[in-house]
Protein backbone atom coordinates (compact mmCIF):
# COMPACT_ATOMS: atom_id res chain seq x y z
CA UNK A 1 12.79 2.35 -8.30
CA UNK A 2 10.11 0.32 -6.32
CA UNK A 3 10.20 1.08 -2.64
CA UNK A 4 7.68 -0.30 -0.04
CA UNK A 5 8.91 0.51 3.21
CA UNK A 6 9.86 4.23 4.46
CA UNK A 7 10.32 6.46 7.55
CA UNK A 8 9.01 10.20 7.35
CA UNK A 9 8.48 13.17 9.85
CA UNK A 10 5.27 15.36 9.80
CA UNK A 11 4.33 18.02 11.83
CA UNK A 12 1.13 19.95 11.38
CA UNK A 13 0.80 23.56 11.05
CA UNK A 14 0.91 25.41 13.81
CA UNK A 15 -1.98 27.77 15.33
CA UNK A 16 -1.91 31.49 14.93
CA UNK A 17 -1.78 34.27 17.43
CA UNK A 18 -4.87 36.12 18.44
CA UNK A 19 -4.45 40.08 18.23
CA UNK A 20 -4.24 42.77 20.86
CA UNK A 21 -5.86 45.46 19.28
CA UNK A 22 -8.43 48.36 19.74
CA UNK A 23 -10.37 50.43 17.96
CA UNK A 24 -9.73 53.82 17.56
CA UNK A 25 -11.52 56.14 15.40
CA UNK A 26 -12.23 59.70 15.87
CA UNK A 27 -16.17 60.41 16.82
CA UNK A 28 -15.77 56.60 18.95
CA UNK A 29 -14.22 57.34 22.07
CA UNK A 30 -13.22 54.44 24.59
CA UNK A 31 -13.96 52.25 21.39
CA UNK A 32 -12.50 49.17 22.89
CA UNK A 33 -10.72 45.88 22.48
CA UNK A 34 -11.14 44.67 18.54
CA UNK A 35 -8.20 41.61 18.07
CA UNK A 36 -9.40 38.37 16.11
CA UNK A 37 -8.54 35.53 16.73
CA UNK A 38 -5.60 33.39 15.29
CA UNK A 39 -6.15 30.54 12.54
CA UNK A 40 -5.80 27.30 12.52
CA UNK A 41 -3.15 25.40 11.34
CA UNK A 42 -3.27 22.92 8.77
CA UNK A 43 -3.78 18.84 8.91
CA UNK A 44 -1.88 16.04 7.83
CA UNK A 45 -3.34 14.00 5.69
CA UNK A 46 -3.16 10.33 4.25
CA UNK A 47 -4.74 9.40 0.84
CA UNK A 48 -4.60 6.39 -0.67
CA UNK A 49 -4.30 6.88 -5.01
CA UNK A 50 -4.53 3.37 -6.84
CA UNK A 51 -2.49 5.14 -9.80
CA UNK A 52 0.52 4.79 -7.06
CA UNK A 53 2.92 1.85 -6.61
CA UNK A 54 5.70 2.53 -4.59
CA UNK A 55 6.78 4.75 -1.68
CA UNK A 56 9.09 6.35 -4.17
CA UNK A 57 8.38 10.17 -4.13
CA UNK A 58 8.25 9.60 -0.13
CA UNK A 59 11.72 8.49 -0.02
CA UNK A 60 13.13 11.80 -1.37
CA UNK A 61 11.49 13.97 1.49
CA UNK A 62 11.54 13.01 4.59
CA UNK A 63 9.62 16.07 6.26
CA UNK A 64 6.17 17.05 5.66
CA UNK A 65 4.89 19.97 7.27
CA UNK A 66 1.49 21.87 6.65
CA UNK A 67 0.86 25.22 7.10
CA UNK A 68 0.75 27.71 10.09
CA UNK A 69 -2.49 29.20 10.84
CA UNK A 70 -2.11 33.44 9.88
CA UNK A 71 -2.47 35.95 13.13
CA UNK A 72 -5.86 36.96 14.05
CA UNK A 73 -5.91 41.00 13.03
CA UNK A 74 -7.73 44.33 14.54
CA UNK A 75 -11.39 44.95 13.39
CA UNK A 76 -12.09 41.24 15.15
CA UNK A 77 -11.00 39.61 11.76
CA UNK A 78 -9.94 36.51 12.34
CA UNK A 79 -6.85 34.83 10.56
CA UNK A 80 -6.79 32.83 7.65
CA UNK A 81 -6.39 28.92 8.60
CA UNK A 82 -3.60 27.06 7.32
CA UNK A 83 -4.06 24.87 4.36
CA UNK A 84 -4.43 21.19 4.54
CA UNK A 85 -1.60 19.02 3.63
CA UNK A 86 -2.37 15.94 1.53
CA UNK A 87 -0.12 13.27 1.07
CA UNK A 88 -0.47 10.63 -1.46
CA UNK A 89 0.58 7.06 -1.21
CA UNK A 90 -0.40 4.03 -2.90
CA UNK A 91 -3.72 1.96 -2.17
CA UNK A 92 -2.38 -0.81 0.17
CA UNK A 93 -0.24 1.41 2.48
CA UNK A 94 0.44 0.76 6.05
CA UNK A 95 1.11 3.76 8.72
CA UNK A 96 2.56 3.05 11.61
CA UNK A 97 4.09 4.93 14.64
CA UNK A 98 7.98 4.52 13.82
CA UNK A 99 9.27 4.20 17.55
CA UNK A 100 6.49 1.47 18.59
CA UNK A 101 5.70 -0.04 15.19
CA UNK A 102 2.35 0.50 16.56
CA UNK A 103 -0.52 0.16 12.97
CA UNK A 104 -2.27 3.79 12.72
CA UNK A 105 -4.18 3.45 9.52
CA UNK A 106 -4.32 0.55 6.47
CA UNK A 107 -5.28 2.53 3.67
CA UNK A 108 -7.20 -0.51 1.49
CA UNK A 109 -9.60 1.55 -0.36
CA UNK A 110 -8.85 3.97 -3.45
CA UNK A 111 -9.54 7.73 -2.00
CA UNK A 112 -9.46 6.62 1.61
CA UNK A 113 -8.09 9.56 3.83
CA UNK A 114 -6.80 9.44 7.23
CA UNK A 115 -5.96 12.38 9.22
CA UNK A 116 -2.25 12.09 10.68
CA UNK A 117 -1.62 15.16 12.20
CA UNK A 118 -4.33 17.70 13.12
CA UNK A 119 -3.12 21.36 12.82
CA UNK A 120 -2.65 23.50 16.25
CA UNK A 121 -6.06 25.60 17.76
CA UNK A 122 -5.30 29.47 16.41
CA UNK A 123 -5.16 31.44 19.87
CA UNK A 124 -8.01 34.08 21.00
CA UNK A 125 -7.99 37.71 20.45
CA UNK A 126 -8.09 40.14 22.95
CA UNK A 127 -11.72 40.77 22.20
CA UNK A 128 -12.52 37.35 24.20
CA UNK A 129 -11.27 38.51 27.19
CA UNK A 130 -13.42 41.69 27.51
CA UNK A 131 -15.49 41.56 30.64
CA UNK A 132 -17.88 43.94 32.61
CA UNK A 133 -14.82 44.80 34.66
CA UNK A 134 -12.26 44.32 32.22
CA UNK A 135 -13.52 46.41 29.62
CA UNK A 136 -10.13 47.07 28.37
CA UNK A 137 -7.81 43.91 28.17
CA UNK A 138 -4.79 43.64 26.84
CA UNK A 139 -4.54 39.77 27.41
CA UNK A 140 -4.88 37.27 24.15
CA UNK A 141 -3.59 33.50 22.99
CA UNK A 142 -0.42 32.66 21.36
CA UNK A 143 -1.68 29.76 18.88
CA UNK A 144 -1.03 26.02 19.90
CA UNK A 145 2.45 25.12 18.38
CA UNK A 146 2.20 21.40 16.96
CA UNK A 147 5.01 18.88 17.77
CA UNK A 148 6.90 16.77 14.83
CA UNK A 149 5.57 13.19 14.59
CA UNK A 150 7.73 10.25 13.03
CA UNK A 151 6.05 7.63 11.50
CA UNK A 152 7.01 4.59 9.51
CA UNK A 153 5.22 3.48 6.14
CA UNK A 154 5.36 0.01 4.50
CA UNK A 155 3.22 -0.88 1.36
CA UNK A 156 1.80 -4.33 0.65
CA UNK A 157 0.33 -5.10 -2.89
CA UNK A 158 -3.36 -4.82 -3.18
CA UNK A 159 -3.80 -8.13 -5.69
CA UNK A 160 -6.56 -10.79 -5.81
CA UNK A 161 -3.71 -13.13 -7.51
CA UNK A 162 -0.53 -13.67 -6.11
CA UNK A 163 1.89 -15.79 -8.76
CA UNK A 164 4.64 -17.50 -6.41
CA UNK A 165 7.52 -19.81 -7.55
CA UNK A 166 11.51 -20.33 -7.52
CA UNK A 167 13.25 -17.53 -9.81
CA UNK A 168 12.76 -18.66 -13.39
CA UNK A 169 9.89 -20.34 -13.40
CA UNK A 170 8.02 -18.44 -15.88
CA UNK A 171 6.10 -15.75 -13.69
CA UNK A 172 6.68 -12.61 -15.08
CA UNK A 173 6.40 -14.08 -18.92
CA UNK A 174 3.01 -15.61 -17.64
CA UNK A 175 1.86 -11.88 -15.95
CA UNK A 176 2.84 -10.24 -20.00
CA UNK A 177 0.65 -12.96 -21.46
CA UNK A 178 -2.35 -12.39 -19.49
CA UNK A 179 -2.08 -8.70 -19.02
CA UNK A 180 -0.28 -5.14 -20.34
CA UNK A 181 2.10 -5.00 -17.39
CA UNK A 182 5.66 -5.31 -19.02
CA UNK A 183 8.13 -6.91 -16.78
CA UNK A 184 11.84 -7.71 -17.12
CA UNK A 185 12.13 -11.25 -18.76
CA UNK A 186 15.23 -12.76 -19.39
CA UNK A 187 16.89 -16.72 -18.65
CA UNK A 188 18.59 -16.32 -15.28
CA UNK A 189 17.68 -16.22 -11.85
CA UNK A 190 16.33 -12.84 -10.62
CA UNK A 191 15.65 -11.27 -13.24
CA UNK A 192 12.72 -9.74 -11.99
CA UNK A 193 13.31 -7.31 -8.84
CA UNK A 194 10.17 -5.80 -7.78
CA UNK A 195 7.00 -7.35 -8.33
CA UNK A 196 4.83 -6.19 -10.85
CA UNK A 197 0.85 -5.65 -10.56
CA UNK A 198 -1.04 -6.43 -14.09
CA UNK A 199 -5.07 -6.08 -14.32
CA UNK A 200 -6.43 -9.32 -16.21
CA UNK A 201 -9.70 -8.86 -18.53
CA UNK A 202 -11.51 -11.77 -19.32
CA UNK A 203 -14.04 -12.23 -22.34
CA UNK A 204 -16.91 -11.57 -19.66
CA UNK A 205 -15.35 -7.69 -18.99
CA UNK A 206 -14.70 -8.98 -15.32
CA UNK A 207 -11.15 -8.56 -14.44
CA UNK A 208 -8.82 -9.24 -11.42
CA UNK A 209 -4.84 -7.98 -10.33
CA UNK A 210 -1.44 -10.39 -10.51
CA UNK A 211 0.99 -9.53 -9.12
CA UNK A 212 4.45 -11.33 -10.03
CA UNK A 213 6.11 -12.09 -6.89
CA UNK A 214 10.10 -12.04 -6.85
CA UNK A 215 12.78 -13.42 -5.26
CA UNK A 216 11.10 -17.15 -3.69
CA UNK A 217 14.30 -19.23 -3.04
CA UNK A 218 15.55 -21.51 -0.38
CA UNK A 219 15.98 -19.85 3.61
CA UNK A 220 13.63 -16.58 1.55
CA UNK A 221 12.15 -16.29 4.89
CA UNK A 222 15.14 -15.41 6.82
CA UNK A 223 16.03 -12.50 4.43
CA UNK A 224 17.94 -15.11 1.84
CA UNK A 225 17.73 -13.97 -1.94
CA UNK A 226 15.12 -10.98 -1.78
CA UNK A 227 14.03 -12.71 1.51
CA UNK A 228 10.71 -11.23 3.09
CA UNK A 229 11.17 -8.26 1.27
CA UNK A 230 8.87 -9.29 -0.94
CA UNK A 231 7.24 -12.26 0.45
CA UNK A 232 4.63 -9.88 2.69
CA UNK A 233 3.29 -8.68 -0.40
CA UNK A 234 1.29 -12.03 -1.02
CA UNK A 235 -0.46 -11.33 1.95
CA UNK A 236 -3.04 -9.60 1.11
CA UNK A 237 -3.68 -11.59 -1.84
CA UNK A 238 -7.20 -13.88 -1.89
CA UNK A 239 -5.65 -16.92 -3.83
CA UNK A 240 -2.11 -18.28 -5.23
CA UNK A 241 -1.03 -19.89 -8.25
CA UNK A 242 2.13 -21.68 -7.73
CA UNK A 243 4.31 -21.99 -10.90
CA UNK A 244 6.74 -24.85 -11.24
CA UNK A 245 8.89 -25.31 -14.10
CA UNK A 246 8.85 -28.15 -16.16
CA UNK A 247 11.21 -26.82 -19.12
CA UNK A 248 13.87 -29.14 -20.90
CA UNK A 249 16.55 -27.11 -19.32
CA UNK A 250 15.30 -27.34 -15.85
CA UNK A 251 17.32 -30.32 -13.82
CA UNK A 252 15.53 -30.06 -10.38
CA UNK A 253 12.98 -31.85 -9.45
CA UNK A 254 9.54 -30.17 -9.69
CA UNK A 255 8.24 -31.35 -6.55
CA UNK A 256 11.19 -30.76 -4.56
CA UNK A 257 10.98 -26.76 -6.12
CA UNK A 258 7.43 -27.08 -4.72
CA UNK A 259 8.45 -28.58 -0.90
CA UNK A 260 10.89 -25.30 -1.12
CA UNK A 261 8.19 -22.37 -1.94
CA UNK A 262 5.63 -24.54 0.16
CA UNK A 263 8.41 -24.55 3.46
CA UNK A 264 8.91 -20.76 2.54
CA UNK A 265 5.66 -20.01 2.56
CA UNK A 266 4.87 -21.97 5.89
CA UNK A 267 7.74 -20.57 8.00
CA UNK A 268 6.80 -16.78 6.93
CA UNK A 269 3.29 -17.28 8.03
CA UNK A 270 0.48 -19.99 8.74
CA UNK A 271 -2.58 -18.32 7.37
CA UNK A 272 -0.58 -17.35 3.85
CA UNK A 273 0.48 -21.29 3.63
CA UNK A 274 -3.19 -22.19 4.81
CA UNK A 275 -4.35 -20.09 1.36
CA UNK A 276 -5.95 -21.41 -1.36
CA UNK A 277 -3.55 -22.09 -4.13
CA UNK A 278 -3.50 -23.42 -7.81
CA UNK A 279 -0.88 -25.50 -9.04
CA UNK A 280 0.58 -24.68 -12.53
CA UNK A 281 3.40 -26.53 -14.72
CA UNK A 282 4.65 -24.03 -16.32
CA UNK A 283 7.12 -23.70 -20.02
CA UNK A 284 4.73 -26.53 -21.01
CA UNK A 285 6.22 -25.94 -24.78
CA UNK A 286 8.39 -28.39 -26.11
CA UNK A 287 7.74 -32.18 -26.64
CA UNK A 288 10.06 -33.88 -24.27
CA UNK A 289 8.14 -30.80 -21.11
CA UNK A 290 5.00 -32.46 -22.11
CA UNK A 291 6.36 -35.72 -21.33
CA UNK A 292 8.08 -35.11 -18.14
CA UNK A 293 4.94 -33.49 -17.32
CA UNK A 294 3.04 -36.82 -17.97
CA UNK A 295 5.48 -38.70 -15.62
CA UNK A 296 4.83 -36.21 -13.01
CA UNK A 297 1.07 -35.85 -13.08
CA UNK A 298 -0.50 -38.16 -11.15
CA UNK A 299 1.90 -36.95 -8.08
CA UNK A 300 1.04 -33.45 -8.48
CA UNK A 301 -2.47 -35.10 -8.76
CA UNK A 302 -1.78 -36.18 -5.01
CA UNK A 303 -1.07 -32.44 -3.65
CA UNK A 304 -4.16 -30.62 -5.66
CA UNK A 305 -6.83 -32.72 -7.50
CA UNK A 306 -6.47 -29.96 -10.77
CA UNK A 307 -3.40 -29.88 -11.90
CA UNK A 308 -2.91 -26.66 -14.89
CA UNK A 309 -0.12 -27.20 -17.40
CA UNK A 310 0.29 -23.99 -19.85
CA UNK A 311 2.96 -22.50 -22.11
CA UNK A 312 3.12 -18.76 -21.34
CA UNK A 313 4.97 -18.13 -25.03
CA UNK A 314 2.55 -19.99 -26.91
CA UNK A 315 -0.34 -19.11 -25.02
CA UNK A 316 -1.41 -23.06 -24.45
CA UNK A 317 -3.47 -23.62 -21.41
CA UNK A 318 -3.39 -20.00 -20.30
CA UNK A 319 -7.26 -19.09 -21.18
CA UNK A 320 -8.87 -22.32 -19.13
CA UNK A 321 -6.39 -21.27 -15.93
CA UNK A 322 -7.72 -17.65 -16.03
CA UNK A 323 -11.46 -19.03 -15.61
CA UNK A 324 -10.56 -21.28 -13.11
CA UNK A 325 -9.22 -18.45 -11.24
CA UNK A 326 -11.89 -16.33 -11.75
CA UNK A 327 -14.07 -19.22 -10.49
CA UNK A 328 -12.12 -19.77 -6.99
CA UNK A 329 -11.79 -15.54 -7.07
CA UNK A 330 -15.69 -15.32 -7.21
CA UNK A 331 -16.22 -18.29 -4.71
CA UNK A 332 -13.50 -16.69 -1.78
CA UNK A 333 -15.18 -13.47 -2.28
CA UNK A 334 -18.66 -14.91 -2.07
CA UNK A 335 -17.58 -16.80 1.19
CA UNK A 336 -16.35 -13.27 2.55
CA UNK A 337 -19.02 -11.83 1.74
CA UNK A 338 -21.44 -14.47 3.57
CA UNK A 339 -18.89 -14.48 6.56
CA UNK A 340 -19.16 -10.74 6.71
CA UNK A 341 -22.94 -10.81 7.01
């Protein structure tokens, strides 16, 4: 089951007590005050694991709690601190405080930790209090108790490549062509349910991520279909290829199927509409596609100067559009890169 969005509670581990102790052996008289302190308790912590791709595991528990800091013990020992708690979650995760929707962290980066919860301050032992005229004190800390945090976690795909279009227009066949990922394919609308993430290796041994994205219909931005659901998972994505299909069976009209994802796109947000995107006619495999292609070309010549037509079962066309968008992929980052600097 793919899940992206999720609330949890954590609460780190509380603090131990400090002891109230003192030493007593037999040839040591008025041997004095000897408590430890308490431990600490354990931290909450975010890490980001590109092996993960879905908020899955989180769904089925809801509280995370580390571990209490041990009591501080006689002979000044002090107790043993509470173990960390580390919680996975896939690279692209966002953590956010659940009442104000407020962003903590954006784990981007495979590895990348971020402390949630730090774990309670383990309470002094009697020892600390001894003083020149309180050589005898029975006074010590009860360990900082930690309070239960609830926060609210929503994933968006880390991919260079976002693959957009109505339902059927050949995305998830195209994302099996040009990688292993092995998405649901079948002729009707919605097939596909969750997007799918495939890693693309070229003849040069540089590579980029796809990732299939569902459920682009008609009024998608106001929750029609699989609405924005799904549609915030382009966001993070450097470039778009737009897939419109020109198969025999298809009766629309391609460039009214493109007014509908562009509109979509648009009224979800500016800067994803503003994005760089390559247009594709897609199920480019039977004689009378090619032709209705032809009739079609020099107006999709009018909204992008390159126009890519490929069959995704035959494999036709599919090689020169995977250069091409490793060409515009190595030309944003470059830009980003000189931006940055």
């Amino acid at each position: 089951m793919f899940i992206d969005e999720v609330n949890i509670s954590i609460q780190a581990g509380d603090g131990g007590s400090g002891c109230c102790s003192f030493r007593r052996e037999k040839f040591v008289p008025l041997g004095g005050p000897d408590g430890g302190d308490g431990g600490n308790g354990g931290d909450i912590i975010f890490e980001a694991d590109a092996h993960l791709s879905t908020l899955t595991d989180l769904k089925n528990n809801r509280l995370y709690k580390a571990e209490n800091g041990c009591s501080g013990k006689s002979k000044t020992m002090t107790g043993r601190r509470g173990k960390h708690l580390v919680v996975k979650v896939p690279a692209g995760t966002l953590v956010r405080d659940e009442a104000t929707r407020d962003l903590l962290v954006d784990l981007t980066e495979n590895n990348m930790q971020f402390v949630a919860a730090h774990g309670g301050k383990g309470g002094r032992g009697n020892t600390r209090f001894k003083t020149s005229r309180n050589r005898a004190p029975r006074q010590f800390d009860t360990g900082v108790e930690t309070e239960e945090k609830k926060l609210f976690l929503e994933l968006k795909l880390l991919a260079d490549v976002a693959v957009i279009g109505l339902p059927n227009a050949g995305k998830s066949t195209f994302i099996s062509k040009i990688s292993h990922a092995r998405p649901k394919i079948a002729d009707y609308p919605f097939t596909t349910l969750i997007p799918n993430l495939g890693v693309v290796q070229l003849d040069d041994f540089s590579t980029f991520v796809a990732a299939d994205i569902p459920g682009l219909i008609e009024g998608a931005h106001k929750g029609k279909g699989l609405g924005i659901r799904f549609l915030k998972h382009t966001e993070r994505s450097r470039l778009l290829v737009h897939l419109l299909d020109f198969s025999v069976s298809n009766l629309r009209d391609p460039l009214d199927d493109y007014r509908i994802v562009q509109n979509e796109l648009e009224q979800f947000s500016k800067s994803l509409y503003e994005r760089p995107q390559i247009l594709v006619a897609s199920k480019i495999d039977h004689p009378e596609a090619v032709e209705k292609f032809q009739e079609y070309e020099s107006r999709l010549k009018e909204i992008s100067p390159e126009v890519f037509s490929i069959s995704s079962m035959t494999g036709e066309g599919v090689p020169k559009l995977l250069w091409k968008i490793k060409e515009m992929l190595d030309r944003l980052k470059s830009e980003e890169l000189a931006s940055s600097s």
